[in-house]
Protein backbone atom coordinates (compact mmCIF):
# COMPACT_ATOMS: atom_id res chain seq x y z
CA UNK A 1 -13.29 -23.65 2.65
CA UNK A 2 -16.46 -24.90 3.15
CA UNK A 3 -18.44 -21.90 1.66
CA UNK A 4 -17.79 -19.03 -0.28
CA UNK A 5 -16.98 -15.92 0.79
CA UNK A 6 -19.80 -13.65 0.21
CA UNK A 7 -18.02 -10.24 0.53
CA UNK A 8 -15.47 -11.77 -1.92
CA UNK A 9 -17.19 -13.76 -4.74
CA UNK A 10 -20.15 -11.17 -5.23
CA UNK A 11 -19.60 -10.59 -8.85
CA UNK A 12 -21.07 -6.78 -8.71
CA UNK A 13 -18.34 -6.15 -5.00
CA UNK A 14 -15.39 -7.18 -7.05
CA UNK A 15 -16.28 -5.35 -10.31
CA UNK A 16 -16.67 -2.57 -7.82
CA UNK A 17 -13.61 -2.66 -6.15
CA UNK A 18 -11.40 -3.69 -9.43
CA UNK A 19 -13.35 -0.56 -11.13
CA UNK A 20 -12.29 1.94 -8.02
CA UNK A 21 -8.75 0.68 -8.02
CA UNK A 22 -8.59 1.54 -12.06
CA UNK A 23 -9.92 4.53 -11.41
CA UNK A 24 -7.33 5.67 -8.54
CA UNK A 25 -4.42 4.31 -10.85
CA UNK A 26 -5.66 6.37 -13.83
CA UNK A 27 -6.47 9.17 -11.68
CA UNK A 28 -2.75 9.22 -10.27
CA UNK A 29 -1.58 8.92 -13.29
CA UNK A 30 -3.22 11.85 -15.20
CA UNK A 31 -1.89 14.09 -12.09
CA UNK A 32 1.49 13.25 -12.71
CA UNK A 33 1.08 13.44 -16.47
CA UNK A 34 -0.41 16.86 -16.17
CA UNK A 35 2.90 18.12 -13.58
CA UNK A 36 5.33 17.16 -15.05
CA UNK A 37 4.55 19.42 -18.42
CA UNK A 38 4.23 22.38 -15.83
CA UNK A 39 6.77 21.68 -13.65
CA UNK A 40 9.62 21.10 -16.72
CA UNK A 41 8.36 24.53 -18.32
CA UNK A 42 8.80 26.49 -14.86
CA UNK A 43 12.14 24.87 -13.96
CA UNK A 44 13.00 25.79 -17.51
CA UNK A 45 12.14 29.18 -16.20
CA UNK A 46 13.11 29.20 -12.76
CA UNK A 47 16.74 26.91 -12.92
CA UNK A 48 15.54 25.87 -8.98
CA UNK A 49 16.86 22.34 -7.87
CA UNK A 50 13.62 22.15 -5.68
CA UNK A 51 11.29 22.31 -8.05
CA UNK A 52 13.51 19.89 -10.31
CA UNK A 53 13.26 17.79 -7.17
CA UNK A 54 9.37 17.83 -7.16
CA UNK A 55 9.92 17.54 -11.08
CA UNK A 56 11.97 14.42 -10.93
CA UNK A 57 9.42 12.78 -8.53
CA UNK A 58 6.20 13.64 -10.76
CA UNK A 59 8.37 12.04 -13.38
CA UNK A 60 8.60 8.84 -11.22
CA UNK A 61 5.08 8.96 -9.87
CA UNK A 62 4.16 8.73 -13.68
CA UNK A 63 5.96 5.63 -14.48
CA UNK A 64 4.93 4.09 -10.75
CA UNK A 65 1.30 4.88 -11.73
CA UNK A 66 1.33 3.18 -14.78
CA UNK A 67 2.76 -0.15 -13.20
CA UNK A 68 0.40 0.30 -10.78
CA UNK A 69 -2.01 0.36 -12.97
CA UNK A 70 -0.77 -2.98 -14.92
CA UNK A 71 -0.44 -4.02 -11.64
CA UNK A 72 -4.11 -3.76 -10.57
CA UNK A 73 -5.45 -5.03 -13.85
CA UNK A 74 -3.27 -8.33 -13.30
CA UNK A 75 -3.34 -8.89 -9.75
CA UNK A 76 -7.45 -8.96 -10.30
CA UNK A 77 -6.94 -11.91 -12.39
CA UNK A 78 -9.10 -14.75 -10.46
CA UNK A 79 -6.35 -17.82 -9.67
CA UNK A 80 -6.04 -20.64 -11.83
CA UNK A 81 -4.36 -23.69 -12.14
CA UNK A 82 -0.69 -22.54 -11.24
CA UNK A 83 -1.67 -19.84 -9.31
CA UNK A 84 -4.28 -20.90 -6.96
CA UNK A 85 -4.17 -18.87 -4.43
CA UNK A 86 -5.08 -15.84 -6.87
CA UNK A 87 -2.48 -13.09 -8.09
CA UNK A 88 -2.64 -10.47 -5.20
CA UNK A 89 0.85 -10.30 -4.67
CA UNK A 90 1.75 -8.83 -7.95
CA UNK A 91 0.41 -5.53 -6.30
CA UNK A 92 3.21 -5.70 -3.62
CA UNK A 93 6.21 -6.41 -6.54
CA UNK A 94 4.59 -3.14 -7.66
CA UNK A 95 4.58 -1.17 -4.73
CA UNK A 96 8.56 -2.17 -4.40
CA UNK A 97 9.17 -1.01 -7.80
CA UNK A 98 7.57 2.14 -7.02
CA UNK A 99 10.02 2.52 -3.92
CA UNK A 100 13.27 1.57 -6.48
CA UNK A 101 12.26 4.48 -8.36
CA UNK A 102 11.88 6.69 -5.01
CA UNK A 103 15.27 5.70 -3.84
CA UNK A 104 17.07 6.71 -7.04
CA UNK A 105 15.14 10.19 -7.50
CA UNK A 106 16.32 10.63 -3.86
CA UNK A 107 20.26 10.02 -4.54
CA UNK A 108 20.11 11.93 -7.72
CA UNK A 109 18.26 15.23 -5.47
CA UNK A 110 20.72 14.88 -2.85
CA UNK A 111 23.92 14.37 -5.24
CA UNK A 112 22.80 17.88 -6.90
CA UNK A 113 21.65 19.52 -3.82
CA UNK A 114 25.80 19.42 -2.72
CA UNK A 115 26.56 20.60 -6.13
CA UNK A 116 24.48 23.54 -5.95
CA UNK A 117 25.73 24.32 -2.10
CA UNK A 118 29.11 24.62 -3.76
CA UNK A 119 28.32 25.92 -6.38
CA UNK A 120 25.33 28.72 -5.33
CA UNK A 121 23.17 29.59 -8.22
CA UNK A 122 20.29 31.96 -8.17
CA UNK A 123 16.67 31.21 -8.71
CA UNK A 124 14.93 33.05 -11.72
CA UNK A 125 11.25 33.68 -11.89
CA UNK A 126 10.84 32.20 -8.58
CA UNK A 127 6.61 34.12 -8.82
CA UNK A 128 6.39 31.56 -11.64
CA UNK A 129 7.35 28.63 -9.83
CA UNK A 130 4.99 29.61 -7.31
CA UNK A 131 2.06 29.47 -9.41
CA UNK A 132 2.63 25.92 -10.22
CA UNK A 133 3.45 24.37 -6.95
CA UNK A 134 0.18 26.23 -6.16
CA UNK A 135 -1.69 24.26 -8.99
CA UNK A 136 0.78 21.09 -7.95
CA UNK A 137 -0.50 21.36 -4.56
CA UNK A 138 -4.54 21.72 -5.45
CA UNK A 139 -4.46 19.12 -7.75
CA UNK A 140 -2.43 16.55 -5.38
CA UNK A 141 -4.69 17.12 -2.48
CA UNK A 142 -7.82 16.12 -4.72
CA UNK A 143 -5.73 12.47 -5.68
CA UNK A 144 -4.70 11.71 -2.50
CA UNK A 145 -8.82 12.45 -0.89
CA UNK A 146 -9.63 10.56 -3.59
CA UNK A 147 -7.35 7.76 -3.02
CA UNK A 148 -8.70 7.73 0.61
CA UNK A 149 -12.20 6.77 -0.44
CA UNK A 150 -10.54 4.20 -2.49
CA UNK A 151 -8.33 2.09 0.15
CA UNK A 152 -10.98 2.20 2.34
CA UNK A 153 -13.11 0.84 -0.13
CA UNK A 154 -10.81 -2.00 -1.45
CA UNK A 155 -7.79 -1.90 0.85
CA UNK A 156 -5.16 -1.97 -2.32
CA UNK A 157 -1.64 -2.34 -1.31
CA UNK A 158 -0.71 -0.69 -4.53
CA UNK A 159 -2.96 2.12 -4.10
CA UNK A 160 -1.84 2.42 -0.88
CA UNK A 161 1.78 2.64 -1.83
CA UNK A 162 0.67 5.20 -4.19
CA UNK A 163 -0.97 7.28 -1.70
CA UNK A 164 1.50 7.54 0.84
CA UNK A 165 3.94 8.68 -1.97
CA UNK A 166 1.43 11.31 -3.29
CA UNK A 167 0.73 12.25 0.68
CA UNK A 168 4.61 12.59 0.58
CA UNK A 169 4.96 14.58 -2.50
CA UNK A 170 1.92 17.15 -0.80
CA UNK A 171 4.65 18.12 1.59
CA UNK A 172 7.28 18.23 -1.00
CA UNK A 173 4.98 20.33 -2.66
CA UNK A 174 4.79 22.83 -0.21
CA UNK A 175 8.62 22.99 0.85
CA UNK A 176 8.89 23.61 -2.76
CA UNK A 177 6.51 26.60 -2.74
CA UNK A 178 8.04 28.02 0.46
CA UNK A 179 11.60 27.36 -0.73
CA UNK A 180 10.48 29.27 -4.07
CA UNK A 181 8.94 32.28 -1.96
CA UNK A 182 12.15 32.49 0.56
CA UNK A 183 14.29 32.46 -2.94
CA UNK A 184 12.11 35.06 -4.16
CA UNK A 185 12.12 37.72 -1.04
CA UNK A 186 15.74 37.38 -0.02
CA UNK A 187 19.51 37.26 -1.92
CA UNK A 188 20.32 33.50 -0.02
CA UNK A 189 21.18 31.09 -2.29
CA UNK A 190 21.45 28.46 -0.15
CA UNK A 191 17.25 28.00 0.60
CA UNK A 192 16.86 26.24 -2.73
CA UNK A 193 19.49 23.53 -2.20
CA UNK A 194 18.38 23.17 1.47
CA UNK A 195 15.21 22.49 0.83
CA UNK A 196 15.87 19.63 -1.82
CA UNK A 197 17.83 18.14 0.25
CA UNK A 198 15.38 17.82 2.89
CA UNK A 199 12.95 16.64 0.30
CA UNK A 200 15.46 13.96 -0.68
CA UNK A 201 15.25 12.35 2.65
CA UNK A 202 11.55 12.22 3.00
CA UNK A 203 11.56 10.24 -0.17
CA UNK A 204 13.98 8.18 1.14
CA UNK A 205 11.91 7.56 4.30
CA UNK A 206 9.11 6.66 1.64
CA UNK A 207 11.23 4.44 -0.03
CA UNK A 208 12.00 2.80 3.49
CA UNK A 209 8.17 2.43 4.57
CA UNK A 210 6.76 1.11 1.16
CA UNK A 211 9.72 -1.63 1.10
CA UNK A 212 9.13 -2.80 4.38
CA UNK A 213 5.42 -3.24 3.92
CA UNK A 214 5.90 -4.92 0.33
CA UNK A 215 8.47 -7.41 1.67
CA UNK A 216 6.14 -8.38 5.03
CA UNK A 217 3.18 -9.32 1.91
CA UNK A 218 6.03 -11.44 -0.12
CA UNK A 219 7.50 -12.79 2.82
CA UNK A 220 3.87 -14.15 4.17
CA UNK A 221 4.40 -12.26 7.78
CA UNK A 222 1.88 -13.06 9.82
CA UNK A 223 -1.23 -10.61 10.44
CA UNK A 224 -0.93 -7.87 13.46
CA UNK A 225 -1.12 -10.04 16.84
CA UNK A 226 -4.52 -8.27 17.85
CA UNK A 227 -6.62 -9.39 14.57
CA UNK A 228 -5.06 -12.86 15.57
CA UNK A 229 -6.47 -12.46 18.71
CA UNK A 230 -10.07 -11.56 17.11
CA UNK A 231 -9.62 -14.65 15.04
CA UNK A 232 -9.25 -16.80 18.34
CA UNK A 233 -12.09 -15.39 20.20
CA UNK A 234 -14.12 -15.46 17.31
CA UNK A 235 -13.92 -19.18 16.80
CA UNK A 236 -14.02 -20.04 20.15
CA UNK A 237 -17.04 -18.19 20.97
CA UNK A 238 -18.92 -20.69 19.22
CA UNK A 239 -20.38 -22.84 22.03
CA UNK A 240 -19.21 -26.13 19.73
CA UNK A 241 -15.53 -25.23 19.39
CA UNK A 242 -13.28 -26.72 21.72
CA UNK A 243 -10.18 -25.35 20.74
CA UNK A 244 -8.22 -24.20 18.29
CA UNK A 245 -4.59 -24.47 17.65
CA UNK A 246 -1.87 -24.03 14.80
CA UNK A 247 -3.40 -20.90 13.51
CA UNK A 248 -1.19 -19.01 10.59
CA UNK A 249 -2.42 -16.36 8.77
CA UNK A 250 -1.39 -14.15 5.78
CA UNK A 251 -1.65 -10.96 3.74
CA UNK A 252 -1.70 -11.11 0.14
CA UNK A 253 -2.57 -7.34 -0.01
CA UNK A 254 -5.79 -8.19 -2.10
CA UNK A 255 -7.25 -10.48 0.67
CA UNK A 256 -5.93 -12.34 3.74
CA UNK A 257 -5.68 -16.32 4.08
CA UNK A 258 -6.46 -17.62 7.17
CA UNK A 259 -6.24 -21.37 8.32
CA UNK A 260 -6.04 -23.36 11.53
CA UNK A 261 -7.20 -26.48 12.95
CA UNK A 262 -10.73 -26.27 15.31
CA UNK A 263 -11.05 -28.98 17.76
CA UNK A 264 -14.79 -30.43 18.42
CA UNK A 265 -16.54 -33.01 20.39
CA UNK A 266 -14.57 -36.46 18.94
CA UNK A 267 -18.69 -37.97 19.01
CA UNK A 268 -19.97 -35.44 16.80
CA UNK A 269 -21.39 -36.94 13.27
CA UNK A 270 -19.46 -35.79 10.38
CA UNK A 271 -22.71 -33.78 9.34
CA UNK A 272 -22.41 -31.79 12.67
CA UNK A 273 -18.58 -31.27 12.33
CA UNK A 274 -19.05 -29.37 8.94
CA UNK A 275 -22.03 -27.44 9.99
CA UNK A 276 -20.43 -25.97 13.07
CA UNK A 277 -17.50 -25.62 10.49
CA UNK A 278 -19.64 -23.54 8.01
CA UNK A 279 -20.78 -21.07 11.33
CA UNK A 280 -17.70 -20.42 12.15
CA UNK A 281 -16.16 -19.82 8.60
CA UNK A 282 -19.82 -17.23 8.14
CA UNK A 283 -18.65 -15.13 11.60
CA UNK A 284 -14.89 -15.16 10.40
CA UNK A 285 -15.85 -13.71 6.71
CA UNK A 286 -18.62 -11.32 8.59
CA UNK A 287 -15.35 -10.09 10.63
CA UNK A 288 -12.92 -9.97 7.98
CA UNK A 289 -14.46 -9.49 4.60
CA UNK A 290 -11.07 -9.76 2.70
CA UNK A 291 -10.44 -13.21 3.77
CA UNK A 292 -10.39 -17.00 2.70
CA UNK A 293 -10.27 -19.57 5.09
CA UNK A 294 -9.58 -23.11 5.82
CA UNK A 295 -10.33 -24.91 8.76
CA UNK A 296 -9.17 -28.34 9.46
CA UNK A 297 -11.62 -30.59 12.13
CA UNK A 298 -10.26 -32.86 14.29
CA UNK A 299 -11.31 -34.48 17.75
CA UNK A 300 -11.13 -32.25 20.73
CA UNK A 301 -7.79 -33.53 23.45
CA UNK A 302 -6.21 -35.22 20.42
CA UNK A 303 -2.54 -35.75 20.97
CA UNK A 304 -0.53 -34.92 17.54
CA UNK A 305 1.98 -33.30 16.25
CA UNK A 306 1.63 -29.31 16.32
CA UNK A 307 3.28 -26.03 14.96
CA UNK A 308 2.50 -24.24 18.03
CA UNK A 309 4.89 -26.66 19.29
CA UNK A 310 7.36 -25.51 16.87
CA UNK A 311 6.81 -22.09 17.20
CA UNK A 312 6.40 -19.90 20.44
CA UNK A 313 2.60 -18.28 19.63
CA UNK A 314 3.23 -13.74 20.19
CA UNK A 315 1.27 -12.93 23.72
């Protein structure tokens, strides 16, 4: 890097973003505080495997929210000397523990789900249950608007993880709170059981999608081919830029790294080389605000040894 990142190193944008991201984690974890003391009273009340389902996963949205939030408060940490390229993927190890916890509430639902389809048992209260899904269901919706605002704002993997398993439990919610009104208006046993079961395989889609997108961050996959393409045309829009070649990029899930090597006019003064350097790093950042990049110079038509070589480059 030849200059600082403005949208990054502005002390008052990342006290921002750090403070919004605290905020969401606290936020989600208050809801799931405040659901499971309802939820546990009603199934107390009710004895209905769905809302034990929805019970169980406010239980693991709790401890998924508070690792989150350690998460956060870490992964903000600026880099040092053994970590220099900051500590952004802590918020990925997080989101993968949160889908660990998703995948065992989802065996456990669907290991009692066939227990209760053999062995039917009647839901009690059911009106009561109904009352609290209602309240589960208001006060999820508010969490997961508000953790909208928030990804937009900061583009957190972890909050993102946590939103798409809050957007997840909104529709658990609600098969909860239509299994609870079918129980209530009709003799069937078998609604309750159903519907947990079906709830046990959404979470176990969840599970799916947050582990693939936590492993792409730890494995460094590359960025989608189409901001790679941005990142081409970009830098060789600048009327000094030759070419470019061996460009690799990365998502960290706090920021992406993004580094190739620019090819310029082999008479250019070393002065001119890092000034068109500098442009080019100002219309990248102005493009992708989360991003650090390095940019190595080198003489336009030189002949040496390449990655894109070495690797076939995705059309």
């Amino acid at each position: 890097m030849n200059i600082k990142n403005p949208y990054l190193h502005g002390a008052l944008d990342e006290k921002s973003s750090l403070n919004l991201k605290r905020w969401a984690s606290v936020a989600s974890l208050g809801v799931a505080i405040i659901l499971i003391a309802v939820k546990f009273v009603a199934f107390l009340m009710t004895n209905s495997v769905a809302l034990l389902s929805s019970l169980m996963d406010s239980t693991f949205d709790a401890v998924a929210s508070l690792v989150t939030m350690l998460s956060i408060m870490h992964a903000a940490t600026p880099a040092d000397e053994e970590h220099r390229f900051g500590h952004g993927k802590l918020e990925a190890l997080s989101a993968l523990g949160q889908a660990v916890f998703i995948f065992g509430a989802a065996c456990f639902l669907i290991f009692e789900s066939i227990r209760r389809f053999f062995t039917p048992m009647h839901v009690h209260d059911a009106d009561i249950g109904i009352y609290v899904m209602t309240l589960s269901i208001v006060l999820t919706s508010f969490l997961i608007a508000f953790q909208m605002y928030v990804i937009k704002k900061t583009k957190s993997i972890a909050i993102s993880a946590d939103h798409l398993h809050y957007k997840g439990d909104l529709f658990m919610n609600l098969s909860v709170f239509v299994s609870l009104a079918l129980s209530f208006y009709s003799p069937w046993p078998y609604y309750d059981p159903a519907f947990a079961a079906a709830i046990a395989l959404t979470l176990l889609y969840s599970a799916y999608s947050i582990t693939k997108e936590s492993f792409d961050i730890l494995m460094d996959k590359e960025i989608p081919t189409d901001e790679r393409e941005k990142i081409l045309k970009l830098v060789t829009a600048h009327k000094d830029v030759a070419a470019v070649h061996d460009l690799r990029t990365r998502n960290t899930g706090e920021r992406i790294f993004i580094e190739f090597h620019m090819e310029v006019d082999g008479e250019f003064t070393l002065n001119r080389a890092h000034a068109i350097t500098e442009e080019v790093e100002k219309a990248l950042y102005d493009a992708f605000p989360k991003s650090e990049v390095i940019i190595h110079q080198e003489p336009a038509g030189i002949d040496d040894h390449r990655l894109d070589n070495i690797i076939p480059i995705k059309t």
